[in-house]
Protein backbone atom coordinates (compact mmCIF):
# COMPACT_ATOMS: atom_id res chain seq x y z
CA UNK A 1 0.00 0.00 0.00
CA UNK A 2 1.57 3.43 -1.20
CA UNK A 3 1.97 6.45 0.94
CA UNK A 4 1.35 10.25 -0.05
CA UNK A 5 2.83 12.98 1.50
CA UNK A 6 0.78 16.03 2.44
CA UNK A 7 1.78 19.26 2.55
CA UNK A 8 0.87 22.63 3.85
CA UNK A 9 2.07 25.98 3.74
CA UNK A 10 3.58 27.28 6.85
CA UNK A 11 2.16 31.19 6.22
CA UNK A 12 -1.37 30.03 5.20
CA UNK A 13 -1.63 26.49 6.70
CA UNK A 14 -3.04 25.79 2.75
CA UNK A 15 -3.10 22.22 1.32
CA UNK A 16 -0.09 22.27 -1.66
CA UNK A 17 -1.65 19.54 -3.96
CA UNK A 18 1.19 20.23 -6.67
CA UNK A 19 4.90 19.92 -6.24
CA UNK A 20 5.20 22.85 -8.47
CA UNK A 21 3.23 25.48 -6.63
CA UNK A 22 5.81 24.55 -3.54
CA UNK A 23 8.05 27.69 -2.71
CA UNK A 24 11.09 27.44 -0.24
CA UNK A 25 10.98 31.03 1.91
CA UNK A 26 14.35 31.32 3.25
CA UNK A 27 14.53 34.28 6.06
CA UNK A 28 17.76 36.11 6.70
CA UNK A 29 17.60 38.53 9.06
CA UNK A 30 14.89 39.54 10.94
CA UNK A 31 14.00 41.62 14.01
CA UNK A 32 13.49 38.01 16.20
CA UNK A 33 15.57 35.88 13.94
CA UNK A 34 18.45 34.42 16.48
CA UNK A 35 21.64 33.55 14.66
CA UNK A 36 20.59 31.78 11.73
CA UNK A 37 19.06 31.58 8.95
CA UNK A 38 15.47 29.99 8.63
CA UNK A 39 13.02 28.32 6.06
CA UNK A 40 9.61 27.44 5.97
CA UNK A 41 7.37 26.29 2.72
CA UNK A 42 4.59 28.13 1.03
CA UNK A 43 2.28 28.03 -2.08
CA UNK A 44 4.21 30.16 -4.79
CA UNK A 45 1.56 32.52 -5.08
CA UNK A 46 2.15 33.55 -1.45
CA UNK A 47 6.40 34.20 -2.59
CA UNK A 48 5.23 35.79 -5.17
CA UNK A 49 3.16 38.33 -2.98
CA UNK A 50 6.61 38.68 -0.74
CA UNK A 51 8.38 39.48 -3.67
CA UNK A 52 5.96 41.93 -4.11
CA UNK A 53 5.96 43.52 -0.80
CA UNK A 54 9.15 44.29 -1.20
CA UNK A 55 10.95 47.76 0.03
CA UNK A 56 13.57 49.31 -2.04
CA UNK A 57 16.12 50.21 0.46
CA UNK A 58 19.27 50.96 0.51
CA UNK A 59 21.97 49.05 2.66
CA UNK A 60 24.39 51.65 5.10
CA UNK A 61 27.40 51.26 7.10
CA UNK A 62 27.88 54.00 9.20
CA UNK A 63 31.80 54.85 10.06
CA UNK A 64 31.47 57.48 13.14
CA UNK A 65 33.64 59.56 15.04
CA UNK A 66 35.58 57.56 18.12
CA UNK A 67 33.76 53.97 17.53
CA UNK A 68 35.33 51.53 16.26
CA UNK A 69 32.75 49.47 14.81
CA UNK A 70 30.90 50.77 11.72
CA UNK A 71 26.85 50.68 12.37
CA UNK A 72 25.12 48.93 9.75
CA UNK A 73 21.76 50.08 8.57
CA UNK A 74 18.92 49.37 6.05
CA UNK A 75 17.04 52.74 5.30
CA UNK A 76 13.89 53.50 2.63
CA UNK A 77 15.22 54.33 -0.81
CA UNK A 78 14.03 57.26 -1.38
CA UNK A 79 14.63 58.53 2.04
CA UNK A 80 18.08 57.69 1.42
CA UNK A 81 17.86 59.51 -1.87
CA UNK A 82 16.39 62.64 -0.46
CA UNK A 83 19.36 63.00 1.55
CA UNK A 84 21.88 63.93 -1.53
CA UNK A 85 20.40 67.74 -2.09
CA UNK A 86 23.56 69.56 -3.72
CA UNK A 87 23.84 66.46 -6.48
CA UNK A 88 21.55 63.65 -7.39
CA UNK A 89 22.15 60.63 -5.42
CA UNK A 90 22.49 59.18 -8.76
CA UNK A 91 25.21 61.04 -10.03
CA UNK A 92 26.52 60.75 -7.01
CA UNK A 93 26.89 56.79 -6.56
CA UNK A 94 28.36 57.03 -9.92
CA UNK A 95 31.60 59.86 -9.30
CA UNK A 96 32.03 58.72 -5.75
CA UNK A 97 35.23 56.84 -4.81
CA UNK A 98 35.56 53.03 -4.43
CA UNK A 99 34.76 51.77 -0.42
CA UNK A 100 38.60 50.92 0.93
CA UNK A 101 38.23 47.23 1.58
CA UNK A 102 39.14 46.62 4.96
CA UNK A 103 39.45 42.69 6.43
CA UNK A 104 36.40 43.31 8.67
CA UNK A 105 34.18 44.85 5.73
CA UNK A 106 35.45 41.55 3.47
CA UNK A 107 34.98 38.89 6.03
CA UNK A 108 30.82 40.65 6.61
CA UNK A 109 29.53 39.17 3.53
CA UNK A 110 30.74 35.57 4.52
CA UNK A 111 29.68 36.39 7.93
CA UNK A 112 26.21 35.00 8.06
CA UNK A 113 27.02 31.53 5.78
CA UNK A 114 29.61 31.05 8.66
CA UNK A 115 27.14 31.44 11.16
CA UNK A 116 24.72 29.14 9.47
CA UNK A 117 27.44 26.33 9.31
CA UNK A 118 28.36 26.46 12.75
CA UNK A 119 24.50 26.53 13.62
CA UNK A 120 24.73 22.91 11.35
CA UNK A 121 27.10 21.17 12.77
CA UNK A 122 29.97 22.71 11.59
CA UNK A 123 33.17 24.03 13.18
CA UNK A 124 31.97 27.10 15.98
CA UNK A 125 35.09 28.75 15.42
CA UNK A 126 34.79 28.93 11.53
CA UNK A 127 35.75 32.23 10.05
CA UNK A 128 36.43 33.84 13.98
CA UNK A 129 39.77 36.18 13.59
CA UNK A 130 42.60 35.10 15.34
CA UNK A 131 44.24 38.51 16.90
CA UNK A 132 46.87 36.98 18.61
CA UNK A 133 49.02 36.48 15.50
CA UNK A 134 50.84 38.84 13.65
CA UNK A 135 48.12 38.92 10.52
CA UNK A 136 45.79 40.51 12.75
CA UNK A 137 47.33 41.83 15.53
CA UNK A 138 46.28 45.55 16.59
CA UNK A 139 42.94 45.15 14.09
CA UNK A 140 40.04 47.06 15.87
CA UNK A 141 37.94 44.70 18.04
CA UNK A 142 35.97 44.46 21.25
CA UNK A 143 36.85 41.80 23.82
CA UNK A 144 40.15 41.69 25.45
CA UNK A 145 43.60 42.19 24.70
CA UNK A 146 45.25 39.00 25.10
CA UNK A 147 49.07 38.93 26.19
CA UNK A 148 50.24 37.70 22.99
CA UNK A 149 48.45 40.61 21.17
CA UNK A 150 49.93 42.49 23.27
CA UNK A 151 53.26 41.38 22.98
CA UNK A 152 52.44 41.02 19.00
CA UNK A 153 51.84 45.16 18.60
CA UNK A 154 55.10 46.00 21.05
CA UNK A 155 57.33 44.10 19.00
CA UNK A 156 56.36 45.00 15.60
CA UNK A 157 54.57 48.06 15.93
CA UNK A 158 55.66 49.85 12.96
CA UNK A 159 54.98 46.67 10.58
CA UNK A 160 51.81 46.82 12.28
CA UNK A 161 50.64 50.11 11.98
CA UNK A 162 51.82 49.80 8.24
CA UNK A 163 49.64 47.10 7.50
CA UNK A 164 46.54 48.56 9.04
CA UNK A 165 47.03 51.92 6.84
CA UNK A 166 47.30 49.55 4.06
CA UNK A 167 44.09 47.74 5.17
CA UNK A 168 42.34 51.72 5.57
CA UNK A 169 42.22 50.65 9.10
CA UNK A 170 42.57 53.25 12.26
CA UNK A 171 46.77 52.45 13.19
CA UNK A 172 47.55 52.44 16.79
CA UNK A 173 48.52 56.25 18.23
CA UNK A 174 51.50 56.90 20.74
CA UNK A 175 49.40 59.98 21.36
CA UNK A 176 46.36 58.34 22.45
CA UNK A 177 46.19 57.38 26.03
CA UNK A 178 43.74 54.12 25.88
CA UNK A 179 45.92 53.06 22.90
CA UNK A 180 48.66 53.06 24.89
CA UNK A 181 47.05 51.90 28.17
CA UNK A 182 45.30 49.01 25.51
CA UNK A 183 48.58 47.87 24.23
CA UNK A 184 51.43 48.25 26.96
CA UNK A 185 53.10 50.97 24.89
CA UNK A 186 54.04 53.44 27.62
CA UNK A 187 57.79 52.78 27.51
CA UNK A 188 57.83 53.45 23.59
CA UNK A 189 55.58 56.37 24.18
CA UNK A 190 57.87 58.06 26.48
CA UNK A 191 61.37 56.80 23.93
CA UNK A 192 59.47 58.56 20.48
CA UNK A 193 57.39 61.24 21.92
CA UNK A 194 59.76 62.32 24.93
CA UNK A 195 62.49 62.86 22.04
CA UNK A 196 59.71 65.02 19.53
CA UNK A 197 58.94 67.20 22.08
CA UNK A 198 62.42 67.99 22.93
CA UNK A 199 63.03 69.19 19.12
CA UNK A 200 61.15 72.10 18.67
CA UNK A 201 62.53 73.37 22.27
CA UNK A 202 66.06 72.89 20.77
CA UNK A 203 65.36 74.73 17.70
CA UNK A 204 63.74 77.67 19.21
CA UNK A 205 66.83 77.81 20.93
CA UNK A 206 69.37 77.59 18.21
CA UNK A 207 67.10 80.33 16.39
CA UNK A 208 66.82 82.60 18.93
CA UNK A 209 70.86 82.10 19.78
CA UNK A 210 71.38 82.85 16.44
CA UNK A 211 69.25 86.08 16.29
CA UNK A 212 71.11 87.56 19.10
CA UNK A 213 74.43 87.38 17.63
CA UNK A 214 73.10 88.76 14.48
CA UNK A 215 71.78 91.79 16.63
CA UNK A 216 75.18 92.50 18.26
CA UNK A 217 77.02 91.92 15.02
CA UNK A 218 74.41 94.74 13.54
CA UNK A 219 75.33 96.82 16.43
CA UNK A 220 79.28 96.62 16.08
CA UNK A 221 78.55 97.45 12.06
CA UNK A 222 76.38 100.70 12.99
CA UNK A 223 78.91 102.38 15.63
């Protein structure tokens, strides 16, 4: 005796009678979506009126003043547009410069298939940066600053620095306190900024030295 599988769609809870009015809805991101993705069936009709639901918006990462981590946002197209008054946003997509690629901007796109094989069975670490090697050491991140990071960013902090300019990265500052509180750099600190301060001391110095010999030599000429 066969056996017949029944079907129903999850949105409507409708009887699907033919295999090809069966639509796979695959949801991405959502408000109360946890970390991965999800899928439910429906009749294609029912895609079909997602599909035509759809917003046009336009996708934003936001790059602010003293944070770190860009904010990503999804805004209403023509809200976005209305923003561009002095040239059409238009024009402007088309003469503005390329994004600078940066590891963390690269590694977003993957970010969510990671997260969906690690939610399957796969490896939990998959895709998670490694700072502690010299690849990524000093990269901007939240969590702690492990020792060998640390150590990592002392050692080689000029190679460092050079590869996170050449990554459009923000490079690690002598002059900025938490950087240097962050890292353990207040012994280089105090080595390359203790010796630029003393310069412009020393050739104020010179100058004005200089300038009062010229005076008396000006003097001896005149009498």
């Amino acid at each position: 005796m066969g056996q017949k599988t029944v079907r129903f769609s999850d949105l409507s809870g409708q009887l699907i009678t033919e295999e090809d009015t069966l639509a796979r809805v695959v949801v991405l991101e959502h408000p109360e979506l946890g970390d991965s993705p999800v899928e439910f069936e429906a009749l294609s009709d029912e895609a079909r009126a997602i599909e035509k639901a759809a917003l046009r918006v336009a996708v934003i990462e936001l790059h602010l003043p003293g944070e770190e981590e860009p904010r990503r946002v999804t805004v209403d197209l023509d809200g976005f547009n209305a923003l561009a008054t002095d040239t059409a946003m238009s024009e402007l997509l088309i003469t503005a410069r390329p994004a600078r690629k940066t590891s963390r901007s690269a590694s977003a796109a993957s970010s969510r298939g990671s997260r969906a094989a690690s939610g399957a069975g796969g490896n939990s670490g998959a895709g998670k940066v490694n700072y502690a090697t010299i690849e990524h050491a000093g990269e901007p991140h939240k969590g702690k600053i492990t020792d060998t990071e640390r150590q990592l960013v002392q050692q080689h902090f000029e190679e460092i620095n050079d590869r996170l300019v050449s990554q459009g990265l923000r490079t690690i500052s002598l002059a900025d306190p938490d950087h240097v509180e962050r890292y353990g750099l207040a012994e280089l600190a105090r080595e390359q900024l203790g010796e630029q301060d003393e310069l412009p001391i020393k050739e104020l110095t010179r100058e004005r030295d200089e300038d009062f010999v010229a005076d008396e030599e000006d003097q001896a000429l005149a009498s």
